[in-house]
Protein backbone atom coordinates (compact mmCIF):
# COMPACT_ATOMS: atom_id res chain seq x y z
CA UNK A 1 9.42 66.15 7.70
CA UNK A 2 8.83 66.99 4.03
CA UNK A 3 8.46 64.14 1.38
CA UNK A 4 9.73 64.21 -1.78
CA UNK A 5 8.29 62.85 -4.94
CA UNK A 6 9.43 60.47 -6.98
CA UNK A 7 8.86 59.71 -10.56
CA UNK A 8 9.82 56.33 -10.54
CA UNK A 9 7.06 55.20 -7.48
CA UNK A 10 5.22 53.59 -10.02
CA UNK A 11 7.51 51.27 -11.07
CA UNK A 12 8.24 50.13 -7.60
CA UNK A 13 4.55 48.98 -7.18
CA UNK A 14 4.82 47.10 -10.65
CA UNK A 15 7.91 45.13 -8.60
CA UNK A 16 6.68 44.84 -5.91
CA UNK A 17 3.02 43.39 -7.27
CA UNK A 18 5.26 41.07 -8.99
CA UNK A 19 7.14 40.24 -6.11
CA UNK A 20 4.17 39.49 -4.22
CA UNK A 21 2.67 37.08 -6.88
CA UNK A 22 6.02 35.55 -7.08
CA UNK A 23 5.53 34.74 -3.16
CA UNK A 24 2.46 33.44 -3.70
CA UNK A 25 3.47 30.96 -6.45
CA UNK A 26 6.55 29.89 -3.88
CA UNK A 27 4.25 29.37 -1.19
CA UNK A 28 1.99 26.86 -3.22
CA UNK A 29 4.91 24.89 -4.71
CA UNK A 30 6.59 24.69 -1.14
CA UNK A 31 3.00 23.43 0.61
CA UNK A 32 2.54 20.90 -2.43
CA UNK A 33 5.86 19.91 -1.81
CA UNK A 34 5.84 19.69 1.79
CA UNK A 35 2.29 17.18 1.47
CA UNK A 36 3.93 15.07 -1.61
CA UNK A 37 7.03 14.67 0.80
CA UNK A 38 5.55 13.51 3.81
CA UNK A 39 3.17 10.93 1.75
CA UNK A 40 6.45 9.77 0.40
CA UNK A 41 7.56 9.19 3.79
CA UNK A 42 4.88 7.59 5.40
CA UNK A 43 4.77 4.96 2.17
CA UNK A 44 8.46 3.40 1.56
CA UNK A 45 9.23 1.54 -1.11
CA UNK A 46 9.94 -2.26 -0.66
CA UNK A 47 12.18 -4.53 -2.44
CA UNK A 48 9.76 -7.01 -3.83
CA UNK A 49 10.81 -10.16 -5.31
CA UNK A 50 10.52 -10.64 -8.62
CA UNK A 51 10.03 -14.07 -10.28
CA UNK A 52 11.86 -13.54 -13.56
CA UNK A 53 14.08 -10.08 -14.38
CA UNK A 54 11.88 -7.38 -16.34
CA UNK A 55 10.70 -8.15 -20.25
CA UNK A 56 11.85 -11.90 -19.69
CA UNK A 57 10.35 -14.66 -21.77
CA UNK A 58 9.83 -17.16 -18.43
CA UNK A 59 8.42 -20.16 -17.98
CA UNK A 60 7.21 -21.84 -14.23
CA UNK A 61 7.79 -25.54 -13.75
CA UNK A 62 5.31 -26.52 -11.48
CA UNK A 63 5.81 -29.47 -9.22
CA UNK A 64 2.47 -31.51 -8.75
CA UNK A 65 4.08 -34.94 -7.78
CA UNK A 66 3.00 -36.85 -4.87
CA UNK A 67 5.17 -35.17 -2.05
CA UNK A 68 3.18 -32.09 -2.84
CA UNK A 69 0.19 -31.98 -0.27
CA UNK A 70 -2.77 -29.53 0.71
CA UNK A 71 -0.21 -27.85 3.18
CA UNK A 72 1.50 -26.64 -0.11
CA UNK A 73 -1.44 -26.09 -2.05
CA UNK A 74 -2.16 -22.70 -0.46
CA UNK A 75 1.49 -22.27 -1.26
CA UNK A 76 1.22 -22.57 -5.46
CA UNK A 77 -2.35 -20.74 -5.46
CA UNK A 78 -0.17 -17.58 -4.14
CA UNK A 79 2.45 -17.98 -5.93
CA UNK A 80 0.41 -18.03 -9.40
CA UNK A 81 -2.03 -15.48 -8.01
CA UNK A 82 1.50 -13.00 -7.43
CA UNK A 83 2.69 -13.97 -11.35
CA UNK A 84 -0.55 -13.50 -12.64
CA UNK A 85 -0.93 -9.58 -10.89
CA UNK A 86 2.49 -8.90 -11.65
CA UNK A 87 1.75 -9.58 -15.81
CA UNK A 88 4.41 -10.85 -18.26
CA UNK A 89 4.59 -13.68 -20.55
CA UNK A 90 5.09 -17.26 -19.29
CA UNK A 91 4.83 -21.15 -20.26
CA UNK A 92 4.04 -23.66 -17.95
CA UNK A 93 5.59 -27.37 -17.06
CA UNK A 94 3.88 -29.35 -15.34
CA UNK A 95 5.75 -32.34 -14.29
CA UNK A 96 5.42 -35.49 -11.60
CA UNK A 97 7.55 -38.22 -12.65
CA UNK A 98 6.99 -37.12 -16.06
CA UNK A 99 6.42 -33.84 -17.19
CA UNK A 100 4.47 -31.87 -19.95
CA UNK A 101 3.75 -28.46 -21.47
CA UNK A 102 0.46 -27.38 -20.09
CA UNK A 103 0.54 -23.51 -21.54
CA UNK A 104 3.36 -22.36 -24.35
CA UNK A 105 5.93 -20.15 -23.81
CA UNK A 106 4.62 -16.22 -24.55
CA UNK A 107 1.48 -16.86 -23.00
CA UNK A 108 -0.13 -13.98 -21.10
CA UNK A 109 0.31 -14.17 -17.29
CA UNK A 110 -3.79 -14.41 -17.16
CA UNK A 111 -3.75 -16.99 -18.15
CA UNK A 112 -2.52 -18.34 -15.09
CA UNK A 113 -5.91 -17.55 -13.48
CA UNK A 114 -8.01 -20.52 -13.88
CA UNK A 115 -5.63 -22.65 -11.83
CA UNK A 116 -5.17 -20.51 -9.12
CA UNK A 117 -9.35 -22.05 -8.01
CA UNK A 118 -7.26 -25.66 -7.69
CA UNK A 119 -5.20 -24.54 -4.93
CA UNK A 120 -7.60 -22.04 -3.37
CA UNK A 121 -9.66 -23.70 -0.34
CA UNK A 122 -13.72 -23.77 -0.53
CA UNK A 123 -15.49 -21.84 1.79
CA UNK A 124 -16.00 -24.28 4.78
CA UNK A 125 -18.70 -26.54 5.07
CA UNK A 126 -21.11 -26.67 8.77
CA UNK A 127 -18.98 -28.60 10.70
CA UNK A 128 -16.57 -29.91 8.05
CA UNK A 129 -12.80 -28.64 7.85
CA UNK A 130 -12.54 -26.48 4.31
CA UNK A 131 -10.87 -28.44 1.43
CA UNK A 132 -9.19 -28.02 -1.58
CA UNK A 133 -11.31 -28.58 -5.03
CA UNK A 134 -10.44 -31.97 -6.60
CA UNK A 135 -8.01 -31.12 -9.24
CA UNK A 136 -7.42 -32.59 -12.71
CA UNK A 137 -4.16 -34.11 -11.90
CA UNK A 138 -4.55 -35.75 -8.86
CA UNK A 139 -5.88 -39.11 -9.94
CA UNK A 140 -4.30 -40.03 -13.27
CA UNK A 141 -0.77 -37.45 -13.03
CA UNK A 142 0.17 -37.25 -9.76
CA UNK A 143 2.77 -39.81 -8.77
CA UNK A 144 7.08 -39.58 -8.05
CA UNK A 145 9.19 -36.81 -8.50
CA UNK A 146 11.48 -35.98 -11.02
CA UNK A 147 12.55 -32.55 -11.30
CA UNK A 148 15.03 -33.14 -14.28
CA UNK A 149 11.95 -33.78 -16.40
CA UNK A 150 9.98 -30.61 -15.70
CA UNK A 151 13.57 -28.83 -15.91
CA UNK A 152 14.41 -30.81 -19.06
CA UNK A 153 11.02 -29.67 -20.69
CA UNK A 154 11.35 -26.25 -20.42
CA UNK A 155 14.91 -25.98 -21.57
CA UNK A 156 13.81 -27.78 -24.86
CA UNK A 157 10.78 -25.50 -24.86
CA UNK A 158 13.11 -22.26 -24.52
CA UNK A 159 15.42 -23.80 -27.43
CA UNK A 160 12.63 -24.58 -29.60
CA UNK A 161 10.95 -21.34 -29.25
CA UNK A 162 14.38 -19.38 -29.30
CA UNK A 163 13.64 -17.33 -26.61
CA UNK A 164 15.32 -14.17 -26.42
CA UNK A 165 15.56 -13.89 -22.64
CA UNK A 166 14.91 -17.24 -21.20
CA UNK A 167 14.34 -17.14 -17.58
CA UNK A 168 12.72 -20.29 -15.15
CA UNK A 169 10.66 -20.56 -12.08
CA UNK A 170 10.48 -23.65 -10.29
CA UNK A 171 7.69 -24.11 -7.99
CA UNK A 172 8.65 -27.22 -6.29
CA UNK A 173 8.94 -28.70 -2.97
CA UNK A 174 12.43 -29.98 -4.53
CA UNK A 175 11.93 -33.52 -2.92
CA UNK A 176 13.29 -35.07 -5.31
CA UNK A 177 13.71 -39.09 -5.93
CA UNK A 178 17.37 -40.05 -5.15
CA UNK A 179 17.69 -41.72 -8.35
CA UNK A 180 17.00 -38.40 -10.31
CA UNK A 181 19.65 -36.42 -8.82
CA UNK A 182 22.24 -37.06 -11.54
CA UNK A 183 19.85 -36.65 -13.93
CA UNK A 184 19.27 -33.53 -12.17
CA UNK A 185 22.64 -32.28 -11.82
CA UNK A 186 23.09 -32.38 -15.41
CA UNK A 187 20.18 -30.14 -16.06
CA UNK A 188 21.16 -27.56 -13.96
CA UNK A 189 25.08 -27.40 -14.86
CA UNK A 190 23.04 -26.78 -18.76
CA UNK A 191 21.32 -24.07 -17.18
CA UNK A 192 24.40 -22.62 -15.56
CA UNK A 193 26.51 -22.79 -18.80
CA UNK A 194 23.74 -21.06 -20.46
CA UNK A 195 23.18 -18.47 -17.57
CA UNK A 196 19.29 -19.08 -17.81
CA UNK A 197 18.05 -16.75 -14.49
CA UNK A 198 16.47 -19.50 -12.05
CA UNK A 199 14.19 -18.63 -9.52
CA UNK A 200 13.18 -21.48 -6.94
CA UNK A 201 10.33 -20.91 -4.99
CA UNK A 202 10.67 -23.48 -2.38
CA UNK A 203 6.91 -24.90 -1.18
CA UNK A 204 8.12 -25.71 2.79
CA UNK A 205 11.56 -27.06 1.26
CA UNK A 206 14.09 -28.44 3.30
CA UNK A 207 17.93 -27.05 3.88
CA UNK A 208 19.37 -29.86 2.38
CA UNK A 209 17.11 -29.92 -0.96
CA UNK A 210 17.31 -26.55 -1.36
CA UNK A 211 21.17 -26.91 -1.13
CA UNK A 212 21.15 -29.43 -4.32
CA UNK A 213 20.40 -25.90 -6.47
CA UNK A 214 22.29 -23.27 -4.85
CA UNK A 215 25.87 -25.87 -4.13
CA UNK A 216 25.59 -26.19 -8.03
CA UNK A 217 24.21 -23.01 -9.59
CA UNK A 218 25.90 -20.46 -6.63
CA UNK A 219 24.26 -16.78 -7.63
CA UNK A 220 22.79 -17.75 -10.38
CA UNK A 221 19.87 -18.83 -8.55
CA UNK A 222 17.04 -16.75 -6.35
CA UNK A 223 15.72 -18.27 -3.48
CA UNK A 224 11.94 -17.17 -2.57
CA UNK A 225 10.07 -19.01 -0.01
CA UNK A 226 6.63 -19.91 -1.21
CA UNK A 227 4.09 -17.40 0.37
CA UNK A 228 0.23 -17.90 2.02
CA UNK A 229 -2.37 -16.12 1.07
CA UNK A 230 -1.67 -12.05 1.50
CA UNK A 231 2.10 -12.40 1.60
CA UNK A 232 4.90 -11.91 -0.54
CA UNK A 233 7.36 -14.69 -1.51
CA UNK A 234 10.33 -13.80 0.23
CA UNK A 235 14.03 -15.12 0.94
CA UNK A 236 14.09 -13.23 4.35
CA UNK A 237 12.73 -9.87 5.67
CA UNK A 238 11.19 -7.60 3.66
CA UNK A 239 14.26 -5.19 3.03
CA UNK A 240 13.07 -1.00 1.85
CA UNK A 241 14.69 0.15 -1.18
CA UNK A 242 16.59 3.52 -1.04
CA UNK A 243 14.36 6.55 -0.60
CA UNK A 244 15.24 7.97 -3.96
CA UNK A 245 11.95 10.20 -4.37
CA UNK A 246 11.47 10.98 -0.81
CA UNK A 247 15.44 12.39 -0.89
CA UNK A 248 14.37 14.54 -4.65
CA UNK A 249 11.21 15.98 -3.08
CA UNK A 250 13.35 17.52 -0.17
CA UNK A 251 15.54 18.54 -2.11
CA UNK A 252 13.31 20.46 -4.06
CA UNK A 253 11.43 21.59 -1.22
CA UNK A 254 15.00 22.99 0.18
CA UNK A 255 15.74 25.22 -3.25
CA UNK A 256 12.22 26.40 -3.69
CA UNK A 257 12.75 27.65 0.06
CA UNK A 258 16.08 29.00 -0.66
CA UNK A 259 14.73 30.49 -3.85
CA UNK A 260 12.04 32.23 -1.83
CA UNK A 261 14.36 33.70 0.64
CA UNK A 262 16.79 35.16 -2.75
CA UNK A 263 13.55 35.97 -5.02
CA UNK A 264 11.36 37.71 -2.05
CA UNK A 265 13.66 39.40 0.59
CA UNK A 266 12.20 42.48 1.36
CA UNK A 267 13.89 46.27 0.44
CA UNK A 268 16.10 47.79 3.29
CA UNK A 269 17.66 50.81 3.15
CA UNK A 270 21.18 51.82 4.89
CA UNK A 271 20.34 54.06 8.06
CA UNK A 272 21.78 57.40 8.52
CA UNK A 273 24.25 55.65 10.23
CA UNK A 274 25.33 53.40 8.11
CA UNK A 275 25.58 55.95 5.31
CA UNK A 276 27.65 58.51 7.46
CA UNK A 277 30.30 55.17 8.57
């Protein structure tokens, strides 16, 4: 068999060197892919409650009346320790039977911190149970409950300080006293004409408490159950959000691999055969 030479040889080795390059580009992409997809996978994404919706000007009303007992105090410690990592801006009510503004609205979430100690148990003691620190309300605050107060407070305070996006977080064990529930009930139908976001998050409440905010506010109010230490507040189980990324990465990965297959098939020539049919 004789060959015959072609002037144009050269220019199939330019292709073909870029062709091979262009493989080897593909090939990275697709394992880079391939790794960022299956971390994707093995981490999902979980609905986490929020306390207040995004760039919200909130303030917590914390309940610290008598009904509130070291089996909550582990409780609020969480809860401020998740408000505080998550940031934002907040004022804070503190309120038994009467209630007061302890930080103003528009503070930093930090600042938070330094009460988180109060509800944080001491290391234990040789043969003691651990305890809670002796905080500064528990002798001369700490009494009844009356939620309308703390409530109360921090509408005025979102008023006065014309908050753009007013939003509330009651940390309460919403044991209320019986003779505050009108006052109560007039509160909240303020905060329900106004469509302030209310987030309650309920220290060991019980059903029928509870049902004193949601009969009256309906969806206008989240429910989070008040966490221990290394959980997340949470109405139920923790529910996985939709896989956005992990579904964008494959598809990627599937048009880089298509790509390949259109960009890097290799030359064939007809047969004899083929070319005589």
């Amino acid at each position: 068999m004789r060959t015959i030479p072609y002037a144009g040889a050269r220019v199939f080795a330019q292709i073909a060197a870029r062709t091979t390059l262009a493989r080897a580009a593909l090939s990275i992409a697709l394992v880079a892919l391939v790794l960022a997809t299956a971390a994707a996978a093995r981490h999902p994404q979980l609905n986490e409650p929020q306390f207040t919706p995004p760039h919200a000007g909130g303030i917590v009303v914390l309940d610290l009346s008598a009904s509130i007992s070291a089996d909550t105090y582990s409780r609020i410690g969480e809860t401020l320790r998740q408000i505080v990592r998550r940031g934002g801006r907040y004022g804070l009510v503190v309120f038994s039977d009467v209630a007061y503004e302890a930080l103003p609205p528009g503070t930093p979430a930090s600042a938070l911190q330094p009460l988180v100690r109060y509800f944080t148990l001491l290391p234990a003691i040789k043969g003691e149970q651990p305890t809670f620190p002796t905080n500064p309300w528990s002798n001369s605050f700490t009494s009844g409950t009356k939620i309308s107060a703390g409530l109360g407070l921090a509408l005025e305070l979102l008023d006065t300080n014309r908050i753009k996006h007013p939003a509330v977080v009651l940390v309460s064990d919403l044991a209320d006293d019986n003779s505050d529930v009108p006052q109560l009930q007039g509160v909240l139908g303020v905060y329900k004409a106004k469509k302030i976001p209310f987030t309650i998050v309920g220290l060991n409440a019980a059903p029928n408490d509870q049902a004193v905010f949601t009969d009256l506010l309906g969806q206008d109010v989240s429910v989070l159950q008040g966490a221990l230490p290394g959980e997340n507040p949470t109405a139920g189980t923790a529910t996985a959000k939709f896989p956005s990324r992990l579904l964008i990465l494959t598809i990627l990965v599937a048009a880089l691999l298509a790509a390949n297959e259109l960009r890097s098939a290799r030359l064939r020539w007809n047969d004899t055969a083929e070319v005589a049919a």
